[in-house]
C-alpha atoms as a PDB file:
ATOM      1  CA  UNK A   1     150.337-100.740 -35.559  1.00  0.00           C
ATOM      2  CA  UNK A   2     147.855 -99.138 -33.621  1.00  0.00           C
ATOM      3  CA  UNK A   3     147.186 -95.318 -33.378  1.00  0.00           C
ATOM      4  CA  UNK A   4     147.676 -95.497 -29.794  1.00  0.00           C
ATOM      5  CA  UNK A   5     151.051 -98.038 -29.879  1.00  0.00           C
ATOM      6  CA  UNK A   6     152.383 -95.329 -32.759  1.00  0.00           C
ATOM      7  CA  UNK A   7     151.505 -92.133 -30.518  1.00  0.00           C
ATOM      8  CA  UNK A   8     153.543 -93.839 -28.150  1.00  0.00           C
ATOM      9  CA  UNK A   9     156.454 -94.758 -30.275  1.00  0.00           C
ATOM     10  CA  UNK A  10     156.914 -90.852 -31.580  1.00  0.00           C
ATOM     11  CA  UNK A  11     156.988 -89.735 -28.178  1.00  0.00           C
ATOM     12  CA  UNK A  12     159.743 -91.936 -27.043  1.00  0.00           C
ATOM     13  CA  UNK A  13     162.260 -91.058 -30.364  1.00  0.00           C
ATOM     14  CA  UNK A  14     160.934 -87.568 -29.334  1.00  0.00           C
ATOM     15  CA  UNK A  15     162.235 -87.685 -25.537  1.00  0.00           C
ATOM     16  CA  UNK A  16     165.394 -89.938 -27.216  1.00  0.00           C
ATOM     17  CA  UNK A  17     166.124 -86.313 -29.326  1.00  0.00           C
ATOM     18  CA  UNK A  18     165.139 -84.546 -26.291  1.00  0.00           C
ATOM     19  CA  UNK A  19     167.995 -86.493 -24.582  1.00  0.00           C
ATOM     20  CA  UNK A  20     170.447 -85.953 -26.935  1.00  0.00           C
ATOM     21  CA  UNK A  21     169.778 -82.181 -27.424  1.00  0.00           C
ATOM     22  CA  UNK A  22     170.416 -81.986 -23.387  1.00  0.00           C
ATOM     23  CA  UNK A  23     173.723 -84.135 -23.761  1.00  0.00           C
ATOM     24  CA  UNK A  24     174.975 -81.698 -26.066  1.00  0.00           C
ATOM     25  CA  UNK A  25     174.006 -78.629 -24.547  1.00  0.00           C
ATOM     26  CA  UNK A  26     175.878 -79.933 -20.940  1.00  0.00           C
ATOM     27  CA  UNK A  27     178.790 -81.082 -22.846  1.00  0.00           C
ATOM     28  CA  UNK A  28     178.908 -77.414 -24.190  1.00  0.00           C
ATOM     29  CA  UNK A  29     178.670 -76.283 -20.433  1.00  0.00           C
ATOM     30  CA  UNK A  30     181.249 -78.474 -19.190  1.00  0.00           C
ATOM     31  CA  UNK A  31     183.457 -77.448 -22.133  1.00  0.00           C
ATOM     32  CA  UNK A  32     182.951 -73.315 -20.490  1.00  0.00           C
ATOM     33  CA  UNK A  33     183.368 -74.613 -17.428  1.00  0.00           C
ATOM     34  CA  UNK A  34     186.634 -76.299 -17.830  1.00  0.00           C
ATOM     35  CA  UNK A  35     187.916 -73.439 -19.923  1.00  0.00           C
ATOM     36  CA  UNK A  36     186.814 -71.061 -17.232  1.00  0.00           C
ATOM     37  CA  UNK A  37     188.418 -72.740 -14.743  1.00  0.00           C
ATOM     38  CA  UNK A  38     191.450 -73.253 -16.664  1.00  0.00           C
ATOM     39  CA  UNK A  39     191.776 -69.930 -16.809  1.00  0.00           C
ATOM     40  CA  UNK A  40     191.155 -69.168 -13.004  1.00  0.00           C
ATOM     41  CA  UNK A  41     193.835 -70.993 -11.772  1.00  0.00           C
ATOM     42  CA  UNK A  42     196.182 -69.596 -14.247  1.00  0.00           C
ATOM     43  CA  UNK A  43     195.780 -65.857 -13.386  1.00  0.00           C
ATOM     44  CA  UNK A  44     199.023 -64.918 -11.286  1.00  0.00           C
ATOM     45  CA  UNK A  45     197.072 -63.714  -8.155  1.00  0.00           C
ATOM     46  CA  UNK A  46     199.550 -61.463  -5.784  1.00  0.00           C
ATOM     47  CA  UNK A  47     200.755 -62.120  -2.475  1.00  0.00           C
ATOM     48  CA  UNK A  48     199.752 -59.505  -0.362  1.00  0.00           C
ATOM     49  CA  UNK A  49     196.707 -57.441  -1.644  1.00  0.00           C
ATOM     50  CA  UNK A  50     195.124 -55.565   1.136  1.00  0.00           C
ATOM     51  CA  UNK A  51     191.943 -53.725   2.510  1.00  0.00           C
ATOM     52  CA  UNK A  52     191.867 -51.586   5.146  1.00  0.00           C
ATOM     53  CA  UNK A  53     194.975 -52.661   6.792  1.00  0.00           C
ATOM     54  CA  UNK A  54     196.200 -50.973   9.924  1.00  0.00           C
ATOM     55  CA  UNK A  55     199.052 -51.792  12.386  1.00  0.00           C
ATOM     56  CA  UNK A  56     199.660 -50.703  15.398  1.00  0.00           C
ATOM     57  CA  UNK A  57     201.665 -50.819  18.631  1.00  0.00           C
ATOM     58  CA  UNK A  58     201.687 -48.248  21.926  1.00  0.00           C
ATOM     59  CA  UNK A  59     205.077 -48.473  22.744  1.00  0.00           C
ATOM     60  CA  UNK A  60     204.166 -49.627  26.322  1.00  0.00           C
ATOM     61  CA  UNK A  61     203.894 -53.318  25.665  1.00  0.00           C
ATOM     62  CA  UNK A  62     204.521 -56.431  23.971  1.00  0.00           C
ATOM     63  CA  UNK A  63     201.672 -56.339  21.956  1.00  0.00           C
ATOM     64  CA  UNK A  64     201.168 -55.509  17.969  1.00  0.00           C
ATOM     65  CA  UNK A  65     198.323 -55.730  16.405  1.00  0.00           C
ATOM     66  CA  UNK A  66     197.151 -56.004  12.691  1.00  0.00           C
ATOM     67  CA  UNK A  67     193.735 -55.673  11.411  1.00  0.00           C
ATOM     68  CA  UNK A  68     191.972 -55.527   7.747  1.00  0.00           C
ATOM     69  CA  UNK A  69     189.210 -56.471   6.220  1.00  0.00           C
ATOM     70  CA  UNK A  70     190.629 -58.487   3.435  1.00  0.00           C
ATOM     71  CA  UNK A  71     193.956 -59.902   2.654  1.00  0.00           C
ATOM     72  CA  UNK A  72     195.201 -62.314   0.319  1.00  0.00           C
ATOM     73  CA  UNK A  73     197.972 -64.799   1.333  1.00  0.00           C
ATOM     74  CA  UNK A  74     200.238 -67.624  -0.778  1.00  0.00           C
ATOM     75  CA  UNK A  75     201.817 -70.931  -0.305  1.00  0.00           C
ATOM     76  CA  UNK A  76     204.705 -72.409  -1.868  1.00  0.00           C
ATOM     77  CA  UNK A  77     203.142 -73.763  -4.662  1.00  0.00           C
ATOM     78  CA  UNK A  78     201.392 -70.433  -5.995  1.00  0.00           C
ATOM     79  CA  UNK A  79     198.324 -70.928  -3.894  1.00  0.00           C
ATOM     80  CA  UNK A  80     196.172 -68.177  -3.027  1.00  0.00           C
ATOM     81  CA  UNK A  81     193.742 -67.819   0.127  1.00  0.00           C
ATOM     82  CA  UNK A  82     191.698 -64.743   0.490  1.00  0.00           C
ATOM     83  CA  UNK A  83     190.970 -63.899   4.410  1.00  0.00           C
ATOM     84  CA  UNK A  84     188.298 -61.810   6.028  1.00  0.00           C
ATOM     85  CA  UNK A  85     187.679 -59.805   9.065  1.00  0.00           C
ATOM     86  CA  UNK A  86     191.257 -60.182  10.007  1.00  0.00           C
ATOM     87  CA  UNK A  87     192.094 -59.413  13.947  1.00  0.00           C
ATOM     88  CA  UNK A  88     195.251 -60.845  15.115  1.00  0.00           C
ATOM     89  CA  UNK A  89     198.440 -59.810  17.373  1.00  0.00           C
ATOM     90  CA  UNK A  90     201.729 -60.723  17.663  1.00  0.00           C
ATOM     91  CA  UNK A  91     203.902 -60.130  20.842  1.00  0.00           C
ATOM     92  CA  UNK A  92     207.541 -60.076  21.544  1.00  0.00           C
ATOM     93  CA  UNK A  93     209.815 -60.661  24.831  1.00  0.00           C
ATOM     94  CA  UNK A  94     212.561 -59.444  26.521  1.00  0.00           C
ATOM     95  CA  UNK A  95     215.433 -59.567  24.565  1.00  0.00           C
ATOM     96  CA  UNK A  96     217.191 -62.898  24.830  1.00  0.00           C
ATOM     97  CA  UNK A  97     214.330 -64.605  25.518  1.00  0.00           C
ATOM     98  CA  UNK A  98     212.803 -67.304  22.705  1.00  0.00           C
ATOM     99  CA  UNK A  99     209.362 -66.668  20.619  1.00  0.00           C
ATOM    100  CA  UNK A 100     207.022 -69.463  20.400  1.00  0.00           C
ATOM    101  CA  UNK A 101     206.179 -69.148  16.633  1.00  0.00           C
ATOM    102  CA  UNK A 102     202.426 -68.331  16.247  1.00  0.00           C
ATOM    103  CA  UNK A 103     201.669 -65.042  17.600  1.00  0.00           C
ATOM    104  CA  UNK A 104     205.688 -64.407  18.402  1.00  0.00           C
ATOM    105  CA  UNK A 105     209.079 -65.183  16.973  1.00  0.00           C
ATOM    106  CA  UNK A 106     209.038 -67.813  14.260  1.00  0.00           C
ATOM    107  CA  UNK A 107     212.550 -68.401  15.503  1.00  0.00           C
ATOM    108  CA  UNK A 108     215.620 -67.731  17.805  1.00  0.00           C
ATOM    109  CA  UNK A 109     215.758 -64.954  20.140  1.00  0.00           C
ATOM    110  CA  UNK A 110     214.407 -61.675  20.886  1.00  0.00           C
ATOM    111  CA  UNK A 111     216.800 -58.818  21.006  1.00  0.00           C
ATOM    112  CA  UNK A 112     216.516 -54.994  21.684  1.00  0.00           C
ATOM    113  CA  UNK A 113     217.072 -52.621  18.529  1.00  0.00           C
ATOM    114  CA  UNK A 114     216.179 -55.173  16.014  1.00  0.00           C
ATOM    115  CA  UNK A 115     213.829 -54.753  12.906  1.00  0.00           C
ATOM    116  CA  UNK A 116     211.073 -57.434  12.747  1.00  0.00           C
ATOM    117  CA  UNK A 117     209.435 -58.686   9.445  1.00  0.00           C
ATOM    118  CA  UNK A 118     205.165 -58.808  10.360  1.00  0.00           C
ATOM    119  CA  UNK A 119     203.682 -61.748   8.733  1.00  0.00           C
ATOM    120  CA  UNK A 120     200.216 -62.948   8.856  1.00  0.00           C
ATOM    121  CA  UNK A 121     200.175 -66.688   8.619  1.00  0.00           C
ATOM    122  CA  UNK A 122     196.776 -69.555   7.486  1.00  0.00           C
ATOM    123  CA  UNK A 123     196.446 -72.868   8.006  1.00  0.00           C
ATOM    124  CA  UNK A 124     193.652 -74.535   5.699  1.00  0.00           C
ATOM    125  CA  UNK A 125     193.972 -77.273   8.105  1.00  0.00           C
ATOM    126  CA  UNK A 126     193.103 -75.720  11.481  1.00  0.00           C
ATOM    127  CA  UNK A 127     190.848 -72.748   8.957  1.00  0.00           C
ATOM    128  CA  UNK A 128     192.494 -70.043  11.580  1.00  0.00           C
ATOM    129  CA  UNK A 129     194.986 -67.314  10.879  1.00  0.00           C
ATOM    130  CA  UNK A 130     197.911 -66.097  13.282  1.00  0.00           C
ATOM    131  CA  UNK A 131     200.495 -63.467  13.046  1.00  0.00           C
ATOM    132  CA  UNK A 132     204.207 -64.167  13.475  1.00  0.00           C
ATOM    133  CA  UNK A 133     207.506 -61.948  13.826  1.00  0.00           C
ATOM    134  CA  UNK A 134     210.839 -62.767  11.996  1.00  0.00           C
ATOM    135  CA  UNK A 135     213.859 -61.691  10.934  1.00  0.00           C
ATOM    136  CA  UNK A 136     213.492 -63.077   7.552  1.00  0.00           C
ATOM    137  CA  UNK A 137     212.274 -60.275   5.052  1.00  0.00           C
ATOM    138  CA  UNK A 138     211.074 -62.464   2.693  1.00  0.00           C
ATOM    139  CA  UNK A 139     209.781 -65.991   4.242  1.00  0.00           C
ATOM    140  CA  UNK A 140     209.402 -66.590   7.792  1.00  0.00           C
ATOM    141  CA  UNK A 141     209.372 -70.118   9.746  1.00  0.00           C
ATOM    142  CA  UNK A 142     205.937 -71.268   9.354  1.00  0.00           C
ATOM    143  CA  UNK A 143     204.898 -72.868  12.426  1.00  0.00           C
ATOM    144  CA  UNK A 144     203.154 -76.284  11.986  1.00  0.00           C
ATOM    145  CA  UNK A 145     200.203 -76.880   9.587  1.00  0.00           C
ATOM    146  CA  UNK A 146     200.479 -73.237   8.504  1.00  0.00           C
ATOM    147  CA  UNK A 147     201.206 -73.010   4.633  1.00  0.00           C
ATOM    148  CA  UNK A 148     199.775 -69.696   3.629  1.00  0.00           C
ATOM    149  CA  UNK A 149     201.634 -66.012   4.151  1.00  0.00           C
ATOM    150  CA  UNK A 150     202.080 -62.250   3.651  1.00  0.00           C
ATOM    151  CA  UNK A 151     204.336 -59.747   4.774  1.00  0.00           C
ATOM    152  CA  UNK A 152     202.078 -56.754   6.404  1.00  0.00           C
ATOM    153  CA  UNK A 153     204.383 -54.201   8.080  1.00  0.00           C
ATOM    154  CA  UNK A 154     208.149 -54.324  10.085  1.00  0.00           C
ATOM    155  CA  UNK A 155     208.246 -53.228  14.028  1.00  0.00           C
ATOM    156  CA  UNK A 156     211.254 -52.319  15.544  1.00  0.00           C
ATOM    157  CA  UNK A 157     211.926 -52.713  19.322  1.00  0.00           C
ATOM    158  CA  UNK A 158     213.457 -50.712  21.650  1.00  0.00           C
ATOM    159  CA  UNK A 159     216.440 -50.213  23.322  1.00  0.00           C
ATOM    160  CA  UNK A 160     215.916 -51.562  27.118  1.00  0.00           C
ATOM    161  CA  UNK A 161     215.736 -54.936  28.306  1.00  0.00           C
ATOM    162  CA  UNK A 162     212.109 -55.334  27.595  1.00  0.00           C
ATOM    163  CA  UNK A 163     212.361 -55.284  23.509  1.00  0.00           C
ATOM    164  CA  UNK A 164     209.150 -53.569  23.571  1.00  0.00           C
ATOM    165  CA  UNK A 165     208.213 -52.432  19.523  1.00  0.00           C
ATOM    166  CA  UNK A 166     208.672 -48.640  18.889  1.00  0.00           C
ATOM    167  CA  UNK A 167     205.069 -46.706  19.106  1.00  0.00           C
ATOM    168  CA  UNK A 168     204.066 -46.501  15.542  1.00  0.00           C
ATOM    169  CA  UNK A 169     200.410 -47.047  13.684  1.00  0.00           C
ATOM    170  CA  UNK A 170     200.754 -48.593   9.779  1.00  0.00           C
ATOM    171  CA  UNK A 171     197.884 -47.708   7.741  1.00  0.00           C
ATOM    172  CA  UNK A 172     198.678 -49.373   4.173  1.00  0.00           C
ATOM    173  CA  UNK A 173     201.950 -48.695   3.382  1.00  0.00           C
ATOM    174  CA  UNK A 174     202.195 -45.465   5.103  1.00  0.00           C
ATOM    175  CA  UNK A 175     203.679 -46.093   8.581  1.00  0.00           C
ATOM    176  CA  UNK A 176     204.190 -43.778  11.489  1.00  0.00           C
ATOM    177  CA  UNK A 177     205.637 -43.005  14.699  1.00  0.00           C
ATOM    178  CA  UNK A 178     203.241 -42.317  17.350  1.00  0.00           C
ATOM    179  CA  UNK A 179     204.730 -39.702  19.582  1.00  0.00           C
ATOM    180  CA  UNK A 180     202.380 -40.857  22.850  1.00  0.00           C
ATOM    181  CA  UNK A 181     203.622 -40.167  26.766  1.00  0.00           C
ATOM    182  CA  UNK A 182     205.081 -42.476  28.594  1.00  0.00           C
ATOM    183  CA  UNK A 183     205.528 -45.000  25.382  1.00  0.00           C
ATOM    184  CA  UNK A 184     209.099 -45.575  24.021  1.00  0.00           C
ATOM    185  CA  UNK A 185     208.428 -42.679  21.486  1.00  0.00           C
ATOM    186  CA  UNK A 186     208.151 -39.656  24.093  1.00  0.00           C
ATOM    187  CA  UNK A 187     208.967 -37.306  21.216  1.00  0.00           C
ATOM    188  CA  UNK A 188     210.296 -38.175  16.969  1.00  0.00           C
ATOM    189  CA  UNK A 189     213.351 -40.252  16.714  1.00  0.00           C
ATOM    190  CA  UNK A 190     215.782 -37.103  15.256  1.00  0.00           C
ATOM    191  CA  UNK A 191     218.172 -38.788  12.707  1.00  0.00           C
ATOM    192  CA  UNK A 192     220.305 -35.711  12.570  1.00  0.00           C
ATOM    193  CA  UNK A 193     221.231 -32.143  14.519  1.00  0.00           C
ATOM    194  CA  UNK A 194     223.708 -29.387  14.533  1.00  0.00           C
ATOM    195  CA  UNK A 195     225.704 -27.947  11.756  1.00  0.00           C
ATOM    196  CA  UNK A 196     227.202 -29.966   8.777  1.00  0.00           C
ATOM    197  CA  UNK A 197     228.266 -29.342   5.611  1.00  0.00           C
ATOM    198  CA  UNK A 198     227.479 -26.442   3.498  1.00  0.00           C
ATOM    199  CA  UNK A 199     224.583 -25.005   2.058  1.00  0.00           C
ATOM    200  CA  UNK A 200     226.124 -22.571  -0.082  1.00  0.00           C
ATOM    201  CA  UNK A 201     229.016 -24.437  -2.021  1.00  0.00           C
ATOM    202  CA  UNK A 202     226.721 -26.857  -1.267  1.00  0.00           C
ATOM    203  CA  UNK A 203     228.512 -29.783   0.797  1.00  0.00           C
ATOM    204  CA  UNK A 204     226.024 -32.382   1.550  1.00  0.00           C
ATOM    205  CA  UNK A 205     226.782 -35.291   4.352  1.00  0.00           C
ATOM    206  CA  UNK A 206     225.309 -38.506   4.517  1.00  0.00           C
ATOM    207  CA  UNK A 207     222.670 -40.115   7.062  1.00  0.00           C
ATOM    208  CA  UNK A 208     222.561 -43.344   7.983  1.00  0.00           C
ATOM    209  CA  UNK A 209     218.568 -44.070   8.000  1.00  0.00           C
ATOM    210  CA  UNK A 210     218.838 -47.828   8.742  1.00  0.00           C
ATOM    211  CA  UNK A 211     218.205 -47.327  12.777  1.00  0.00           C
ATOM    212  CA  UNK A 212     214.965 -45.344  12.001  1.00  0.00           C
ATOM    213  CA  UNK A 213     212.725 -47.239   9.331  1.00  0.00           C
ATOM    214  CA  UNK A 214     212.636 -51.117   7.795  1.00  0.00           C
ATOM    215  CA  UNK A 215     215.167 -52.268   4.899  1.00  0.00           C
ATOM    216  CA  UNK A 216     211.749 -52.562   2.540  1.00  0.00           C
ATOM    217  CA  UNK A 217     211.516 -47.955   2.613  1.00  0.00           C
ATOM    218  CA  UNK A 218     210.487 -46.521  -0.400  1.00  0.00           C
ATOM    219  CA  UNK A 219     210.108 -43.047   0.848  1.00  0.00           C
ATOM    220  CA  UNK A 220     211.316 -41.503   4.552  1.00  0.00           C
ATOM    221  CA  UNK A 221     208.943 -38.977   5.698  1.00  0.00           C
ATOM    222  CA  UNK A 222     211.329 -36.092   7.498  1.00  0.00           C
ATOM    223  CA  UNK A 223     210.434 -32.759   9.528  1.00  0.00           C
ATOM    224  CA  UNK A 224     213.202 -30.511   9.084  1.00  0.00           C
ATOM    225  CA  UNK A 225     213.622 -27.392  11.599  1.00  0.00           C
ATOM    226  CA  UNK A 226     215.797 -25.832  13.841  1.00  0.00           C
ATOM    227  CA  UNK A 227     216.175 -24.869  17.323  1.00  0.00           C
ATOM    228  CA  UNK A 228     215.186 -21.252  16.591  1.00  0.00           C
ATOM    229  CA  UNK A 229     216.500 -18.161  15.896  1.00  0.00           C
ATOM    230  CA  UNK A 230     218.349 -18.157  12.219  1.00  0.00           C
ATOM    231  CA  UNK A 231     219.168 -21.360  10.445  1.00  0.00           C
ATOM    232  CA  UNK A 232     219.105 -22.782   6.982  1.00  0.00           C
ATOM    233  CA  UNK A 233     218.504 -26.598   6.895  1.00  0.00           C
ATOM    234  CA  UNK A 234     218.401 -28.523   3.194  1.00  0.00           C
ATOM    235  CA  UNK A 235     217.772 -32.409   2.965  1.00  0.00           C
ATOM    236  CA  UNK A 236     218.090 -34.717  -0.757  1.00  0.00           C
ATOM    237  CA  UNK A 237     217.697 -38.397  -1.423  1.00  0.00           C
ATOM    238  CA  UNK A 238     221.612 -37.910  -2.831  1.00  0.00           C
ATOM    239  CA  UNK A 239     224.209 -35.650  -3.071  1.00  0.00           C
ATOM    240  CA  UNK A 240     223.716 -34.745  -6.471  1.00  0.00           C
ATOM    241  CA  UNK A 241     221.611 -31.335  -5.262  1.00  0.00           C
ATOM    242  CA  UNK A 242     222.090 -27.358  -5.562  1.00  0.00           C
ATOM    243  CA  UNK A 243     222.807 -24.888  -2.912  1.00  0.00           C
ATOM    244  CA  UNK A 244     219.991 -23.413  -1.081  1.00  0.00           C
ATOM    245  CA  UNK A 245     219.249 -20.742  -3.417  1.00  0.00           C
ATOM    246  CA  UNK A 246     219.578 -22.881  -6.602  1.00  0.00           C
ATOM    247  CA  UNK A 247     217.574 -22.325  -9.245  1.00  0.00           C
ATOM    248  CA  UNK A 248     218.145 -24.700 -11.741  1.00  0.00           C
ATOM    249  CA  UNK A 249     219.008 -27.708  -9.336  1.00  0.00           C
ATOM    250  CA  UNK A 250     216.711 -27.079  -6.633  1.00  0.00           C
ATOM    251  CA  UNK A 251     217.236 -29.160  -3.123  1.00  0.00           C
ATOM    252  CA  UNK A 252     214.417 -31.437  -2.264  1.00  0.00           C
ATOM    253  CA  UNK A 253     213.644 -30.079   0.634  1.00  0.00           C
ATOM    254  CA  UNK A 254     215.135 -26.456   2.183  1.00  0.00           C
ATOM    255  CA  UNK A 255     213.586 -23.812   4.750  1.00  0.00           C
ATOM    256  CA  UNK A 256     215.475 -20.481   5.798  1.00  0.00           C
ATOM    257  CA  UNK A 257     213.889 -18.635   8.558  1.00  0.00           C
ATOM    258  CA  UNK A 258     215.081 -15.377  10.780  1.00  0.00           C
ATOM    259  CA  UNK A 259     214.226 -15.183  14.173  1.00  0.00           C
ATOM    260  CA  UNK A 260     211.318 -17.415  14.248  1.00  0.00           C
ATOM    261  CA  UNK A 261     210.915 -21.305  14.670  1.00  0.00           C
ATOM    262  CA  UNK A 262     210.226 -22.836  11.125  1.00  0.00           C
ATOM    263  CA  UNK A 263     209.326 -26.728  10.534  1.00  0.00           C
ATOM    264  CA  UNK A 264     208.872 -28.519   7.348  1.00  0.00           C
ATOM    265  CA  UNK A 265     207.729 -32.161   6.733  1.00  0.00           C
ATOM    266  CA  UNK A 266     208.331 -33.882   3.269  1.00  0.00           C
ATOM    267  CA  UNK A 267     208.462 -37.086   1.704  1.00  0.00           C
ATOM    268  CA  UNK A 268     212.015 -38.065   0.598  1.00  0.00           C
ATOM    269  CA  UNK A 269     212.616 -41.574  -1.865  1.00  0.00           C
ATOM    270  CA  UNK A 270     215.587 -43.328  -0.376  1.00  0.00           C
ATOM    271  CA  UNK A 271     217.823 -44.029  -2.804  1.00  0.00           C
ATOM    272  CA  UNK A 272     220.699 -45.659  -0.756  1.00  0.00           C
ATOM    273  CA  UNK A 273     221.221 -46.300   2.679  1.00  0.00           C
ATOM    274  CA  UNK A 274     221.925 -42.364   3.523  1.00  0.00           C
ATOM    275  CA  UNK A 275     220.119 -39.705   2.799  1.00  0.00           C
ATOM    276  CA  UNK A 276     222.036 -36.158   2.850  1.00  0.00           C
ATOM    277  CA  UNK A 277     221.707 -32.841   4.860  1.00  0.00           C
ATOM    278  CA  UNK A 278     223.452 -29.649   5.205  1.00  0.00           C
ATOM    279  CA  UNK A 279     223.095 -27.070   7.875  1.00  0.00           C
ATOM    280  CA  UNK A 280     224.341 -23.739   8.136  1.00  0.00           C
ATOM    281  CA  UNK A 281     223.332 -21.060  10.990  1.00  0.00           C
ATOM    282  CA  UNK A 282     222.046 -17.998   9.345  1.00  0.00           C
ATOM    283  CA  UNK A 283     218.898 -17.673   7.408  1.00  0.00           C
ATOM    284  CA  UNK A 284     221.237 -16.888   3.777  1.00  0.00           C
ATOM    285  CA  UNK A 285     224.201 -18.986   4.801  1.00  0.00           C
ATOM    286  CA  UNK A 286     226.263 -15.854   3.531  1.00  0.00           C
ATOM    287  CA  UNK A 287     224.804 -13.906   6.550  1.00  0.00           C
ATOM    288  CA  UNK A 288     226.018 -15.031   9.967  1.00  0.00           C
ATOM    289  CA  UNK A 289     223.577 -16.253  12.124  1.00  0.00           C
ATOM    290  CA  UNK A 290     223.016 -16.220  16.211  1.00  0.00           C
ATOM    291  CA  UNK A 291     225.543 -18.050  17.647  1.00  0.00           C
ATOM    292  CA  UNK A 292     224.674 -21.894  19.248  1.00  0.00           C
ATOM    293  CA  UNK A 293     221.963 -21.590  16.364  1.00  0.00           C
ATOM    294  CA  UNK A 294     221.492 -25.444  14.440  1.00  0.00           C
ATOM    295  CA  UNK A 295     219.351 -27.905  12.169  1.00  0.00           C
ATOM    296  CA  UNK A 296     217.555 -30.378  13.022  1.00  0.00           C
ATOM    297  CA  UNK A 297     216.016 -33.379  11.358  1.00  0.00           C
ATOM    298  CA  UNK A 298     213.533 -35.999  12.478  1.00  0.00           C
ATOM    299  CA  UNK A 299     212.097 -38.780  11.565  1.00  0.00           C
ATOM    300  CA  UNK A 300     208.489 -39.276  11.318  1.00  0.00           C
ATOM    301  CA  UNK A 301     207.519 -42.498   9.336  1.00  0.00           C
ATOM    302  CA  UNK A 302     208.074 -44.107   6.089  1.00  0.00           C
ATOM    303  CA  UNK A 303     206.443 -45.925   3.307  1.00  0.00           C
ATOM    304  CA  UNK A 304     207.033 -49.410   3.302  1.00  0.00           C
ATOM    305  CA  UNK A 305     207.270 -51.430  -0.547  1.00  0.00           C
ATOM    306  CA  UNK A 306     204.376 -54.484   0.387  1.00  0.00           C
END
């Protein structure tokens, strides 16, 4: 054999271990990449994690809109889509009236009074989002092609004929009423007002907050006053609380003011569907107060659980 023929011979059985060295080293990176994948698809990504969301509506028309930039959605199956630059809006109609699914009612009719679930919806198909209303809290009526969805907020319409949704702006979880002129929220939706129960023995009486934020609440966010003069207003996720001057069982939230108009907002955890008040006149319930003297309690947003 030749010098030149055996020069040629090593460098082939070189290239051949070349080859093979190669083979292995891919296999190796198929093996991570399999295993890495694996493992992807088995995390158990959540429905419903959000940036920058906001909701809003003016409370002078159909119109509600919901914008972030991020969002993750799910299918049936466990399937997760993450969406960008999200800008959609959902409208309803007068009450009786159908929706037409995307960017409405998934189903049925519109009434006035009624709490709406806020979904955003994705088709992979059609690559486009929409947003849809429903009375299902936990899966709408998808319309057609659309597989992908999150809950983002709940809008309540109003009382007249037009089933307008209730002012309000969403930011997160934290949701809002926004008092605005003209709108169907002229002024805070008061949940309670007058005199009840006791603050001294202490008597506590319930309040229905179903009318005035979603089923999903965590936490009602209250401004507690009066209409002047001397009053002493207390407000507790239960009735489990102390009088007003308690010091070992302290209510939640109290104020106790003389001849001067005193307002306090708080965060209360709803527990059931009341929460409780009592509401003497008199700034110490022992002392008598003016007469036509009361409480007052309104609401001014909740957290929602999404």
């Amino acid at each position: 054999m030749s010098a030149i023929t055996e020069g040629a011979a090593a460098l082939a059985e070189s290239f051949a271990e070349f080859g093979s060295a190669v083979a292995a080293v891919d296999e190796g990176i198929q093996g991570q990449v399999t295993t890495l994948s694996n493992t992807v698809s088995n995390i158990a990504l959540v429905r419903g994690l959000f940036n920058a969301l906001v909701v809003t509506s003016t409370g002078s028309n159909a119109a509600v809109s919901v914008t972030a930039l991020e969002m993750t959605l799910k299918d049936g199956n466990g399937h997760v889509v993450v969406i960008s630059n999200v800008n959609l809006s959902a409208n309803t109609k007068p009450a009786g009236q159908a929706g037409t699914g995307a960017g409405s009612l998934d189903t049925g009719n519109f009434a006035s009074n009624t709490w709406y679930a806020l979904y955003v919806a994705y088709s992979s198909t059609l690559a486009e989002a929409t947003a849809i209303l429903s009375l299902n809290s936990t899966a709408p009526a998808l319309p057609s092609g659309y597989t992908f969805y999150t809950r983002v907020a709940w809008v309540r319409t109003d009382g007249t004929a037009n089933a307008y949704p209730l002012s309000f702006t969403q930011k997160g979880a934290q949701a809002r009423y926004d008092v605005r002129p003209g709108s169907n929220v002229p002024a805070l939706p008061i949940i309670a007002s007058g005199a009840a129960g006791d603050c001294t023995i202490p008597t506590w009486v319930g309040l229905p907050w179903a009318a005035f934020a979603p089923p999903t609440t965590t936490d009602l966010r209250l401004l507690t006053g009066s209409n002047g003069g001397s009053c002493t207003v207390m407000v507790a996720p239960n009735a489990n609380f102390g009088a007003w001057n308690s010091t070992t069982n302290l209510p939640p939230i109290m104020h106790s003011n003389v001849g001067s108009y005193l307002f306090t907002d708080d965060d209360v955890t709803v527990e059931s569907p009341d929460v409780y008040w009592a509401s003497n006149a008199g700034a110490q319930p022992p002392t008598p107060g003016t007469a036509g003297n009361y409480g007052i309690v309104a609401v001014m947003g909740w957290t929602d659980n999404i």
